[in-house]
PDB file of N, CA and C in Angstrom:
ATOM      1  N   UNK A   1       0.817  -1.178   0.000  1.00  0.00           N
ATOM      2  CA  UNK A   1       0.000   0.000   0.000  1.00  0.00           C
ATOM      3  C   UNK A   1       0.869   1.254   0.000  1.00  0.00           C
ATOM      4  N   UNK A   2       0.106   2.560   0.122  1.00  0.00           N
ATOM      5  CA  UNK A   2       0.740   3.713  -0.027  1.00  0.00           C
ATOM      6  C   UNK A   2       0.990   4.291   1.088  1.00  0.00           C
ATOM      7  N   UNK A   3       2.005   4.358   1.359  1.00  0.00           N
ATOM      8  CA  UNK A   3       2.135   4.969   3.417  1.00  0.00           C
ATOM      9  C   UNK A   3       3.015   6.195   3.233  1.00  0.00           C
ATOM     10  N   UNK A   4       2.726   6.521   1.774  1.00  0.00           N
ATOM     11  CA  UNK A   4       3.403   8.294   2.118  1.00  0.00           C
ATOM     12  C   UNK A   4       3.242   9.105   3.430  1.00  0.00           C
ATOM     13  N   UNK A   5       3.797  10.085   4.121  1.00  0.00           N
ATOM     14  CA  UNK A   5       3.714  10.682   5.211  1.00  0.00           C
ATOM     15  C   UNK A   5       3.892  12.292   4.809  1.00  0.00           C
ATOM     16  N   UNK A   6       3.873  13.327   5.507  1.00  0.00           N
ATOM     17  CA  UNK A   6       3.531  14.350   5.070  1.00  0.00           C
ATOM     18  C   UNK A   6       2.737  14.800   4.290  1.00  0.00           C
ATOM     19  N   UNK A   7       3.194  16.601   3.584  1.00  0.00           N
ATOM     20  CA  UNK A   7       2.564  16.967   2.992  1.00  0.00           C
ATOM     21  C   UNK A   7       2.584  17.003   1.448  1.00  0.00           C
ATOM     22  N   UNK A   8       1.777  17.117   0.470  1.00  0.00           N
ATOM     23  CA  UNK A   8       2.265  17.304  -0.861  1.00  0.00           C
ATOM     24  C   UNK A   8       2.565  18.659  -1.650  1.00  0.00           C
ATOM     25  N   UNK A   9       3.260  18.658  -2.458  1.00  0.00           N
ATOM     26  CA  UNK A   9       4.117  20.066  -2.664  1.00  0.00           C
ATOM     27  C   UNK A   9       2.465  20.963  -3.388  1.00  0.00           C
ATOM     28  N   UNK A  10       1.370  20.575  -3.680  1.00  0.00           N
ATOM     29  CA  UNK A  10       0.088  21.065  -3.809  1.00  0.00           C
ATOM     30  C   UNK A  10      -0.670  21.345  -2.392  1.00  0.00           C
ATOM     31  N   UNK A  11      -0.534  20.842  -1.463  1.00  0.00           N
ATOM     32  CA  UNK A  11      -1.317  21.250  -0.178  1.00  0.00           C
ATOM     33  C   UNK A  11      -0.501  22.539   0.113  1.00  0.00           C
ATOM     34  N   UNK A  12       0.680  22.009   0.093  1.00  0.00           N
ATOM     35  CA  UNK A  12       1.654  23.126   0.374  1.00  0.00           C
ATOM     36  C   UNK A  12       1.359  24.656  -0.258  1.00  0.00           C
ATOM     37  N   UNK A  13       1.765  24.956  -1.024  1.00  0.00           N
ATOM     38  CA  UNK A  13       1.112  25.993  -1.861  1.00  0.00           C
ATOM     39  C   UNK A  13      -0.242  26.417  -1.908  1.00  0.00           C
ATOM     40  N   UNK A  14      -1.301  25.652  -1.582  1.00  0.00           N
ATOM     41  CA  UNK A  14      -2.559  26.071  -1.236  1.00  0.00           C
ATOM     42  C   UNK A  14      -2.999  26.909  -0.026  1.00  0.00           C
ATOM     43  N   UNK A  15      -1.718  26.211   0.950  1.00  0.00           N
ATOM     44  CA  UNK A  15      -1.627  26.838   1.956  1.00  0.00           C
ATOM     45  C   UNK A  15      -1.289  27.998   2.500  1.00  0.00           C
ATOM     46  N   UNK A  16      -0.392  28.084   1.445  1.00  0.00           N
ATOM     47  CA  UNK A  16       0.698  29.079   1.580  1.00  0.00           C
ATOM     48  C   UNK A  16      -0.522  30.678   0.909  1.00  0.00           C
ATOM     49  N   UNK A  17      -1.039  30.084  -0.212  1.00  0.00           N
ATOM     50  CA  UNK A  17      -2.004  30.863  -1.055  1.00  0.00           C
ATOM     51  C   UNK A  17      -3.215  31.298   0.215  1.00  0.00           C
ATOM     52  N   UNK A  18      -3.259  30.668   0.658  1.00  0.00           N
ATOM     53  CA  UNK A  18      -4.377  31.022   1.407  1.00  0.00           C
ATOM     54  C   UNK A  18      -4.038  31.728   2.896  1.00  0.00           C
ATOM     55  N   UNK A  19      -2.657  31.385   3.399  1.00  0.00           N
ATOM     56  CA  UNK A  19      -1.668  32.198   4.535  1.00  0.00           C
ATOM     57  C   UNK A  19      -1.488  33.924   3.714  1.00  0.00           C
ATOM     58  N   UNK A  20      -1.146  33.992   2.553  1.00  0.00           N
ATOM     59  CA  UNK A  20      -1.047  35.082   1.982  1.00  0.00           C
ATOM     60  C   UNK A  20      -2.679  36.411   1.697  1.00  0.00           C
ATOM     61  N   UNK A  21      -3.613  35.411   1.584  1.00  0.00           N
ATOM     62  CA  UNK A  21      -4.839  36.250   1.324  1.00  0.00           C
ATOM     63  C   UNK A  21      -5.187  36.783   2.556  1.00  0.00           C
ATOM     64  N   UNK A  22      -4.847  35.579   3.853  1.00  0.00           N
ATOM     65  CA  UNK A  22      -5.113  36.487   5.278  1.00  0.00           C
ATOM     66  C   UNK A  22      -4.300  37.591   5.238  1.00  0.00           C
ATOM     67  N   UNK A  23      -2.407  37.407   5.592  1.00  0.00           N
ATOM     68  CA  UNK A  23      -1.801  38.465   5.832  1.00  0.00           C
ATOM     69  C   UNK A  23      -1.896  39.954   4.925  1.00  0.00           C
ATOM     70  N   UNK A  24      -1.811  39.815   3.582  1.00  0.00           N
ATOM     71  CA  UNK A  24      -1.512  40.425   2.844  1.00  0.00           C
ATOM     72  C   UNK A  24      -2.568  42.070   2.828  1.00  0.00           C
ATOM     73  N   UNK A  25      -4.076  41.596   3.211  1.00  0.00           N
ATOM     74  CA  UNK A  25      -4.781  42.832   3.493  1.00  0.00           C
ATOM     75  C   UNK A  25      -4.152  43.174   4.848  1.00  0.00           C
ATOM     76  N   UNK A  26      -3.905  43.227   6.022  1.00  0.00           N
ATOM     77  CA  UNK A  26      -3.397  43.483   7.183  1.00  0.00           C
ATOM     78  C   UNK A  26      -2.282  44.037   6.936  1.00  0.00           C
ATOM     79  N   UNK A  27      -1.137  43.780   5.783  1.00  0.00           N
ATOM     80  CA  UNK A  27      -0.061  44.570   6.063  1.00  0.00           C
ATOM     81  C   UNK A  27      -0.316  45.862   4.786  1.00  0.00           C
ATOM     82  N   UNK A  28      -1.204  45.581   4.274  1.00  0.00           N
ATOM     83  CA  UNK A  28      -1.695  46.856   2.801  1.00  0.00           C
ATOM     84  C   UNK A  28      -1.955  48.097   4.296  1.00  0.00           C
ATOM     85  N   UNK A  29      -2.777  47.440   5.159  1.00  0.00           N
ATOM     86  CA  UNK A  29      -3.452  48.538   5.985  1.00  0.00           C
ATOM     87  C   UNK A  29      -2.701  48.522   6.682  1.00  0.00           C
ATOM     88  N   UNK A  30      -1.761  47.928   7.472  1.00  0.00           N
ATOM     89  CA  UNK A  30      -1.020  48.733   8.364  1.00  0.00           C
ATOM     90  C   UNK A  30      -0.024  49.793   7.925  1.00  0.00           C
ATOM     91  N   UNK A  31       0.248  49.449   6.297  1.00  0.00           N
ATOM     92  CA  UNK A  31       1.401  50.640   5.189  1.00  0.00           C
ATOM     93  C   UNK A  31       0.935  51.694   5.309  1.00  0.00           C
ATOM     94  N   UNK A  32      -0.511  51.644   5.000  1.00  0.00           N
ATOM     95  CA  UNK A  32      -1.660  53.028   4.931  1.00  0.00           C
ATOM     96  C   UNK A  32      -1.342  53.835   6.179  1.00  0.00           C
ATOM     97  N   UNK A  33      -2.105  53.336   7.253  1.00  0.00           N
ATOM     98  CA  UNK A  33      -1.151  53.442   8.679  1.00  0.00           C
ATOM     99  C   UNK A  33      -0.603  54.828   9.104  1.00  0.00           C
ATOM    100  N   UNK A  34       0.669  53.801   8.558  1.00  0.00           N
ATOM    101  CA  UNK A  34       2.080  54.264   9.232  1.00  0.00           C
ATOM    102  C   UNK A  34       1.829  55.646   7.851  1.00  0.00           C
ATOM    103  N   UNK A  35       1.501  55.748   6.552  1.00  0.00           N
ATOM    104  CA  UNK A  35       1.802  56.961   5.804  1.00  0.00           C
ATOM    105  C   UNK A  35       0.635  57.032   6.470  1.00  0.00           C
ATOM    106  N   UNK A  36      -0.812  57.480   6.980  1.00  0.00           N
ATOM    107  CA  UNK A  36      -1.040  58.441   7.289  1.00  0.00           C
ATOM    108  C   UNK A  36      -0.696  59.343   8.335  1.00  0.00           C
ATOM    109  N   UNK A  37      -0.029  58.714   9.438  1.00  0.00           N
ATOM    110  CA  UNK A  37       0.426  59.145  10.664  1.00  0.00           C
ATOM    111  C   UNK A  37       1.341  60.219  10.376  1.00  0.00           C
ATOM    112  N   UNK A  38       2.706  59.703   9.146  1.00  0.00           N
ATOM    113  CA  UNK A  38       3.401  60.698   8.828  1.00  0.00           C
ATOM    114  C   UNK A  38       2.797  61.993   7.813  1.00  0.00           C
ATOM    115  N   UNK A  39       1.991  61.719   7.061  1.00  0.00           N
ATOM    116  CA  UNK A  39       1.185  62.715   6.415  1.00  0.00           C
ATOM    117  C   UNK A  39       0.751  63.640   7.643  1.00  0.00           C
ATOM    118  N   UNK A  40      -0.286  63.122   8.589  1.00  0.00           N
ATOM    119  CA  UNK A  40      -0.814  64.309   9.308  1.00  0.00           C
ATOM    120  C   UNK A  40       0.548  64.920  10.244  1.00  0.00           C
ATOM    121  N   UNK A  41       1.425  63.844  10.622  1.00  0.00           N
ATOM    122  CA  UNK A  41       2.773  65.109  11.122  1.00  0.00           C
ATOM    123  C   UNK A  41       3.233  66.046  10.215  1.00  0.00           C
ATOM    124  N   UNK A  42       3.383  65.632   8.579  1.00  0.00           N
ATOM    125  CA  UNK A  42       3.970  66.696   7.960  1.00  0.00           C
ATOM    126  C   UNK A  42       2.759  67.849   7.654  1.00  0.00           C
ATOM    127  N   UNK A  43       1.073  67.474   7.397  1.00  0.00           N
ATOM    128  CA  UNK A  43       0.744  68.556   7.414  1.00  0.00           C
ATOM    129  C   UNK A  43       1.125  69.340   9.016  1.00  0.00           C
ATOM    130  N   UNK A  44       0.727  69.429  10.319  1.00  0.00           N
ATOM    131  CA  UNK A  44       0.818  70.079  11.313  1.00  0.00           C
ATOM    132  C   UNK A  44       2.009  70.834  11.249  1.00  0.00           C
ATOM    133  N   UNK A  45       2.921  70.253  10.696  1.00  0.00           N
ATOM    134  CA  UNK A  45       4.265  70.787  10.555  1.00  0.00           C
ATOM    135  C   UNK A  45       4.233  72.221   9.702  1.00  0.00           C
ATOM    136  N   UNK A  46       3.798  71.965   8.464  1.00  0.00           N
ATOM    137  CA  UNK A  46       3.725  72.506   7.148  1.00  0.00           C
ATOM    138  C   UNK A  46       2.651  73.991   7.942  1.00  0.00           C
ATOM    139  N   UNK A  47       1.858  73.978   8.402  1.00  0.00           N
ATOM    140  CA  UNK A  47       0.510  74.851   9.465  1.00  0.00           C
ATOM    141  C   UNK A  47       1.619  75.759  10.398  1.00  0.00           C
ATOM    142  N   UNK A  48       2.194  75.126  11.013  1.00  0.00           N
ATOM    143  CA  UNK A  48       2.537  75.687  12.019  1.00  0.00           C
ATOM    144  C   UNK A  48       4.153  76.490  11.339  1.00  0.00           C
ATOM    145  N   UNK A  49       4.866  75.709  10.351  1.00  0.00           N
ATOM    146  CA  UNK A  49       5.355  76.755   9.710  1.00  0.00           C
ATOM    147  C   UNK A  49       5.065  77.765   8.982  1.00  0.00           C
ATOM    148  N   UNK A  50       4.217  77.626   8.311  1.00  0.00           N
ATOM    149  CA  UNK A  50       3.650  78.595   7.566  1.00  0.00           C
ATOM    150  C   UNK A  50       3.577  80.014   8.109  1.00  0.00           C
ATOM    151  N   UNK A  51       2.666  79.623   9.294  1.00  0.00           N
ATOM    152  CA  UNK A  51       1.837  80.438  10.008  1.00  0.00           C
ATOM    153  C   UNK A  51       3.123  81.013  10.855  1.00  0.00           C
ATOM    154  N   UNK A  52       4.236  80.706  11.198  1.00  0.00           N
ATOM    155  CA  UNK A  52       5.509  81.294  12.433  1.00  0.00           C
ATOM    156  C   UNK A  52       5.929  82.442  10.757  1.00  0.00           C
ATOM    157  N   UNK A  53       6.571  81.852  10.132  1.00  0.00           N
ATOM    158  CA  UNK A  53       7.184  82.607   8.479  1.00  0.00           C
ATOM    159  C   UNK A  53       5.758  83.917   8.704  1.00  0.00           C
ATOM    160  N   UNK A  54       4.832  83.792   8.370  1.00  0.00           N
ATOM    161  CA  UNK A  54       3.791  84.587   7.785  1.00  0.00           C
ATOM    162  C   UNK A  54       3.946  86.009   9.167  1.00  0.00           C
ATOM    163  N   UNK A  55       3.680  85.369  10.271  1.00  0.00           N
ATOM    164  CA  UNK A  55       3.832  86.228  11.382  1.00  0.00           C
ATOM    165  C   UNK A  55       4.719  86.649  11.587  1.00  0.00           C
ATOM    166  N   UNK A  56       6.247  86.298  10.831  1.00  0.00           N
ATOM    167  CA  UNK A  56       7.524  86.885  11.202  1.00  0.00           C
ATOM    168  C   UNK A  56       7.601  88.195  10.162  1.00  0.00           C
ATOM    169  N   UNK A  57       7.036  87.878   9.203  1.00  0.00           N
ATOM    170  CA  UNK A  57       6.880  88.731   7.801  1.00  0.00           C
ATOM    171  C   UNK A  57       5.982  89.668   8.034  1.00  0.00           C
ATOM    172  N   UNK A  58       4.664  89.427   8.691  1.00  0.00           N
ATOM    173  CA  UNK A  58       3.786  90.415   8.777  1.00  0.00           C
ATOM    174  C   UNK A  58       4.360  91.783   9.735  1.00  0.00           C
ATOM    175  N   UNK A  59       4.615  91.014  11.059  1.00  0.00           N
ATOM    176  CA  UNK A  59       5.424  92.025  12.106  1.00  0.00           C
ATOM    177  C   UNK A  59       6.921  92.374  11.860  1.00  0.00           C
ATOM    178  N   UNK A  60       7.502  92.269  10.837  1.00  0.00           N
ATOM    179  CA  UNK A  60       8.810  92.653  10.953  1.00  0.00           C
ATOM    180  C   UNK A  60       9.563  92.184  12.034  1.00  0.00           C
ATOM    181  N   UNK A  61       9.130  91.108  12.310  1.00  0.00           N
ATOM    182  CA  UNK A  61      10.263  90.730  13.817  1.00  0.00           C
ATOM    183  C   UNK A  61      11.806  90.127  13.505  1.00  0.00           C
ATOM    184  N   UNK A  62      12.482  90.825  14.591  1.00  0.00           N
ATOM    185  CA  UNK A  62      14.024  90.728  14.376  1.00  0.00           C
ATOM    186  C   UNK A  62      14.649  90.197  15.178  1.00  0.00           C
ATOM    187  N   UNK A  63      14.000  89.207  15.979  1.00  0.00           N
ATOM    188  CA  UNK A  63      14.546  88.235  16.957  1.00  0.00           C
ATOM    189  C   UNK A  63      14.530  86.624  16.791  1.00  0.00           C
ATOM    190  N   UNK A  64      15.406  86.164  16.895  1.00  0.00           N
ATOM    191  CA  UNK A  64      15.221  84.634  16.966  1.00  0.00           C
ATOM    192  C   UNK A  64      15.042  84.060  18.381  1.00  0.00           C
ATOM    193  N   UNK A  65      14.197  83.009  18.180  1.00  0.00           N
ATOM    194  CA  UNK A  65      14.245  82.414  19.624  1.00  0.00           C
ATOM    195  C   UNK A  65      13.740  80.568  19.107  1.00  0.00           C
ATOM    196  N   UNK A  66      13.467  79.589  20.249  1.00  0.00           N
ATOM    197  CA  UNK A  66      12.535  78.540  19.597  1.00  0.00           C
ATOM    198  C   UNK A  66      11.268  78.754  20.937  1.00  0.00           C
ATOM    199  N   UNK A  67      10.248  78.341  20.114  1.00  0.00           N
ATOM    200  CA  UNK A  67       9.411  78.330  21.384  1.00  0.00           C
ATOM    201  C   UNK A  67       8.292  76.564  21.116  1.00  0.00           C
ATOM    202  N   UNK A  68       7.649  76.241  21.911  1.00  0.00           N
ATOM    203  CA  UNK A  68       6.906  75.031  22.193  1.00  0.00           C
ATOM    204  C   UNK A  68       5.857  75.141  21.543  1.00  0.00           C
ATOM    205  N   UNK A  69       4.902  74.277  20.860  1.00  0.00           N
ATOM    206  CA  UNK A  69       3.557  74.197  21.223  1.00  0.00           C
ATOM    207  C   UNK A  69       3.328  72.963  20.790  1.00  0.00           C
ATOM    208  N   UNK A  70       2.672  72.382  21.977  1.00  0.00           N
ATOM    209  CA  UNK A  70       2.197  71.571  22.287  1.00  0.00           C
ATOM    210  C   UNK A  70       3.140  70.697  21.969  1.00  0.00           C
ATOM    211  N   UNK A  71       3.332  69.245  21.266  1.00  0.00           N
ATOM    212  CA  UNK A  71       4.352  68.407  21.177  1.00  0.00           C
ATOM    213  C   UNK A  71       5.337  68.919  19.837  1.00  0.00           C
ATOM    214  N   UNK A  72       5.125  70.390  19.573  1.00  0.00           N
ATOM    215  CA  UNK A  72       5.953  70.335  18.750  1.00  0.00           C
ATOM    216  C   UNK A  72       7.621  71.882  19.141  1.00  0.00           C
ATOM    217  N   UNK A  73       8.436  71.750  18.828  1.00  0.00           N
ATOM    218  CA  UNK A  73       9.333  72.683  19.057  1.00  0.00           C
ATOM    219  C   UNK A  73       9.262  73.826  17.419  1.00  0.00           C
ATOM    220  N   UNK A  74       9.341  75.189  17.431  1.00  0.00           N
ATOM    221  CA  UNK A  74       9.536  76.229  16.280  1.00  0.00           C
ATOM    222  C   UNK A  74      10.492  77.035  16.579  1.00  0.00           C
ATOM    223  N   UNK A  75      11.384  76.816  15.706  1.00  0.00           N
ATOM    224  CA  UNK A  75      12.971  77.585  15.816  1.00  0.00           C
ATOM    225  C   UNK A  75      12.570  78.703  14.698  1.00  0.00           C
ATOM    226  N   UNK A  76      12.984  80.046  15.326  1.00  0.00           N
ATOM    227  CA  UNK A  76      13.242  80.814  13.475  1.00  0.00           C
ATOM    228  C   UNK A  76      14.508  81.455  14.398  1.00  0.00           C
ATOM    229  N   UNK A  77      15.724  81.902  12.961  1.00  0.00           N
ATOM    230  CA  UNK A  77      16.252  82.452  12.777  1.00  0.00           C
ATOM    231  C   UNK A  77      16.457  83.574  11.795  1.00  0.00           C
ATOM    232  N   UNK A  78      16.646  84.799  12.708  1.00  0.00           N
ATOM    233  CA  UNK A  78      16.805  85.720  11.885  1.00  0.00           C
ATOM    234  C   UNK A  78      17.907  86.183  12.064  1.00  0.00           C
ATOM    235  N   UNK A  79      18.832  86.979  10.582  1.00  0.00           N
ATOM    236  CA  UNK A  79      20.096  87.607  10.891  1.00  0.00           C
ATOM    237  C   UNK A  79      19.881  88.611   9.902  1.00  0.00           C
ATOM    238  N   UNK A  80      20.542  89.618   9.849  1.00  0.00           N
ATOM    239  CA  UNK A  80      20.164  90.933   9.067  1.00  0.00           C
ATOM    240  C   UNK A  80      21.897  91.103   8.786  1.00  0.00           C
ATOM    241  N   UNK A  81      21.755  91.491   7.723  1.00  0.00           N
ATOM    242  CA  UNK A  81      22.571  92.086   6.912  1.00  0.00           C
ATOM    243  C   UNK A  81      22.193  92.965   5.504  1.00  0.00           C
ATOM    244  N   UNK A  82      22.687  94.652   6.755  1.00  0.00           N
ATOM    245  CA  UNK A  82      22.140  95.967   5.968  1.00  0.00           C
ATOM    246  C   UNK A  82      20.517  95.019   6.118  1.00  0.00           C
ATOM    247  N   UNK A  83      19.861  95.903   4.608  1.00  0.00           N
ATOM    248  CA  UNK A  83      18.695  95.948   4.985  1.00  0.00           C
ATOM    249  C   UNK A  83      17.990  94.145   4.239  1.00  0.00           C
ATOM    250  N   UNK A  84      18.869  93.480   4.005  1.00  0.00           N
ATOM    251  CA  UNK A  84      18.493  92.357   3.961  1.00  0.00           C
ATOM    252  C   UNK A  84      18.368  91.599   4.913  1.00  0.00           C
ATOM    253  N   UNK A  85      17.234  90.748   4.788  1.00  0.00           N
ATOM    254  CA  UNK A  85      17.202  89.947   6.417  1.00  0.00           C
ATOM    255  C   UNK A  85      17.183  88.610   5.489  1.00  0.00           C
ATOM    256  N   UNK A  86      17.587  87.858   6.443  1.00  0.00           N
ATOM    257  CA  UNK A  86      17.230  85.764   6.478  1.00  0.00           C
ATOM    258  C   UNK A  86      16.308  85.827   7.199  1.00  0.00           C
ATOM    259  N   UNK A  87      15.272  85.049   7.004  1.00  0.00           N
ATOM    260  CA  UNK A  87      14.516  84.457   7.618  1.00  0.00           C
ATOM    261  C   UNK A  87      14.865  82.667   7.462  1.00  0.00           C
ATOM    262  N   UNK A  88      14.857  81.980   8.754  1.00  0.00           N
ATOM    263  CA  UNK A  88      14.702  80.743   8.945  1.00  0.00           C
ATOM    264  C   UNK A  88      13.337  80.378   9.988  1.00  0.00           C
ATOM    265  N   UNK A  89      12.754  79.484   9.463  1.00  0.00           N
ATOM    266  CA  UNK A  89      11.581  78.907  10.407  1.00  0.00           C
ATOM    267  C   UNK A  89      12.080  77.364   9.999  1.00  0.00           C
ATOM    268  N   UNK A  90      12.182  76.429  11.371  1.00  0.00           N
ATOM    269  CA  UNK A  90      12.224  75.153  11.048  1.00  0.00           C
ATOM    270  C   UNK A  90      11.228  74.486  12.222  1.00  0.00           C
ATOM    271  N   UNK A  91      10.675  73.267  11.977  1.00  0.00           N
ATOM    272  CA  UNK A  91       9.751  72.920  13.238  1.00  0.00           C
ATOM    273  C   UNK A  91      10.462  71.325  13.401  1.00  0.00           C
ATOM    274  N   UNK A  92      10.216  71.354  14.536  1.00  0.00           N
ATOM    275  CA  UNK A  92      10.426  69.936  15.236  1.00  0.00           C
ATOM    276  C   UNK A  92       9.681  69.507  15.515  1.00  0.00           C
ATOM    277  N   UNK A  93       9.273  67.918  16.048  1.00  0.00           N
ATOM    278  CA  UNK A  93       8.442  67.199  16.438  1.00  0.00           C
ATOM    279  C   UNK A  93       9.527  67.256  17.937  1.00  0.00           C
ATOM    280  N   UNK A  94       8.666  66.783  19.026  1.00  0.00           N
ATOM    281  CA  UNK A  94       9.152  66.763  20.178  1.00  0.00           C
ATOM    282  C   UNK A  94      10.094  65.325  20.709  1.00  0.00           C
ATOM    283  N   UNK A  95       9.722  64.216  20.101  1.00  0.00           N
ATOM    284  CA  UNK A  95      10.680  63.014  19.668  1.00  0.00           C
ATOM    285  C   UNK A  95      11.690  63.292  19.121  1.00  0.00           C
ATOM    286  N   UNK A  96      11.524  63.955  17.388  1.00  0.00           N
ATOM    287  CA  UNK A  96      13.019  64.090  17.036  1.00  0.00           C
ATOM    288  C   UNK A  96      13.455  65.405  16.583  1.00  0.00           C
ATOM    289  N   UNK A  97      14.076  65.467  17.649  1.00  0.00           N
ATOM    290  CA  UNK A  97      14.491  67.315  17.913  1.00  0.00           C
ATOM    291  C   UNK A  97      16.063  67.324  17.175  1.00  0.00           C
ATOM    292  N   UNK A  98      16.537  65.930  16.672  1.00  0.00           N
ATOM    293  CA  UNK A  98      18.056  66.404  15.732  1.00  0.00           C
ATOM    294  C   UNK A  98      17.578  67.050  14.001  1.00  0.00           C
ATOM    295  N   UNK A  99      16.674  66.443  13.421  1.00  0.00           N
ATOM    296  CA  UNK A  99      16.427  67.127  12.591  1.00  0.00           C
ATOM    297  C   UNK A  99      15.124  68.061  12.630  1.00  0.00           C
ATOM    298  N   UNK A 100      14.899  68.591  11.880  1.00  0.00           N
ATOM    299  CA  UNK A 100      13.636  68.991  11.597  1.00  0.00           C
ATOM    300  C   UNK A 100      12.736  68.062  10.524  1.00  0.00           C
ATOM    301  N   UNK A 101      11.626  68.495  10.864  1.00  0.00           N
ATOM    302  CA  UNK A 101      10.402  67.748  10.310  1.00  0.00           C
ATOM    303  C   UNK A 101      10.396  68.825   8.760  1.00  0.00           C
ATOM    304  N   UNK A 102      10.667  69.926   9.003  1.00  0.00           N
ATOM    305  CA  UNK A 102       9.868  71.095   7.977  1.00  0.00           C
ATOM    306  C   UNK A 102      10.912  72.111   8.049  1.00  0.00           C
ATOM    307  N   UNK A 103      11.300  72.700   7.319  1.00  0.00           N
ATOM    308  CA  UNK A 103      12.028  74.157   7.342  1.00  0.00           C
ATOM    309  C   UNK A 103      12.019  74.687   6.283  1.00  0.00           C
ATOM    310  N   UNK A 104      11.777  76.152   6.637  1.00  0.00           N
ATOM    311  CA  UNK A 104      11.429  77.076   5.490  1.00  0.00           C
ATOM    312  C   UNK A 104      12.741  78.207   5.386  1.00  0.00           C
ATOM    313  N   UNK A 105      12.638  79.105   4.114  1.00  0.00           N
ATOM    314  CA  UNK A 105      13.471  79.795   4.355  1.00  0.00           C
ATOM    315  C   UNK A 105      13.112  81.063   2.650  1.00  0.00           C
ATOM    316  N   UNK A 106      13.793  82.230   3.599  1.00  0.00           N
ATOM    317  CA  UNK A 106      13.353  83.438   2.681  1.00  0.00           C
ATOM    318  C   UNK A 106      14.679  84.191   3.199  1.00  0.00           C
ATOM    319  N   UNK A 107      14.712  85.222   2.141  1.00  0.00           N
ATOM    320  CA  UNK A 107      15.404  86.327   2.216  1.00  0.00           C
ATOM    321  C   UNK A 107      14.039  87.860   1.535  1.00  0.00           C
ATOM    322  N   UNK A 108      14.391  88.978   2.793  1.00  0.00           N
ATOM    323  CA  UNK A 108      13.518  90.091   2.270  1.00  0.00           C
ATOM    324  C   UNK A 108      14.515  91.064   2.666  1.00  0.00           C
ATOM    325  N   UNK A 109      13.776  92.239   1.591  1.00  0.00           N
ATOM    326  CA  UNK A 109      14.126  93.546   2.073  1.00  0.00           C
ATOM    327  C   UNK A 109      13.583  94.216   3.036  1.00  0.00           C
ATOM    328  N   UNK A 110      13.884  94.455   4.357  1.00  0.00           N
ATOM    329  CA  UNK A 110      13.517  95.732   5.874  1.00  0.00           C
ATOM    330  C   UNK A 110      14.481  96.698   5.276  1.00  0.00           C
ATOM    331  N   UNK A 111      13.197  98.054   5.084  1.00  0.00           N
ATOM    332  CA  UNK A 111      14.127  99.037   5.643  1.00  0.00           C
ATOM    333  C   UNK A 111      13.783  99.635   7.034  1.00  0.00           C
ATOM    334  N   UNK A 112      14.765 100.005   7.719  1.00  0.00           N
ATOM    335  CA  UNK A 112      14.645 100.694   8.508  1.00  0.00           C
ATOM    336  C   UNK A 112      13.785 102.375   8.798  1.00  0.00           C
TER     337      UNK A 112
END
């Protein structure tokens, strides 16, 4: 008689086909996920720079400092030379404060 043992290289693959249809939606959506998480950090980022640049421009301000909000850190730098200024705005996330998430950058004319 036939006393094969195991599996056949067709169960096998059926299996495998059918191990793949479970995982394969679960890791589509966990990809989605992880990019939307970073999407909504880079928009908040993109908001909150905008808006530091726009307010540095509107008021003529000539100070650098960084300040907080909420989990995020906003650095601008300004340096003037004559009546040209730099503007730097960069934002951090409060995790990773070596780079920035976002940074912007302009040069304008102030006159005095």
């Amino acid at each position: 008689m036939n006393n094969e043992r195991g599996y056949s290289l067709l169960e096998t693959l059926i299996a495998l086909a059918l191990l793949l249809g479970v995982l394969l939606p679960g890791a589509v959506f966990l990809g989605f996920a992880a990019n939307n998480a970073l999407a909504s950090d880079k928009t908040t980022a993109l908001n909150l720079g905008r808006s530091e640049m726009e307010y540095i421009i509107s008021s003529e301000m000539d100070s650098s400092f960084v300040r907080q909000q909420d989990q995020w850190w906003i650095r601008r730098s300004i340096t003037n030379d004559s009546a040209l200024v730099h503007i730097t705005v960069s934002v951090f996330k409060f995790d990773t404060l070596n780079a920035p998430v976002l940074e912007f950058e302009t040069y304008r004319l102030w006159y005095p």
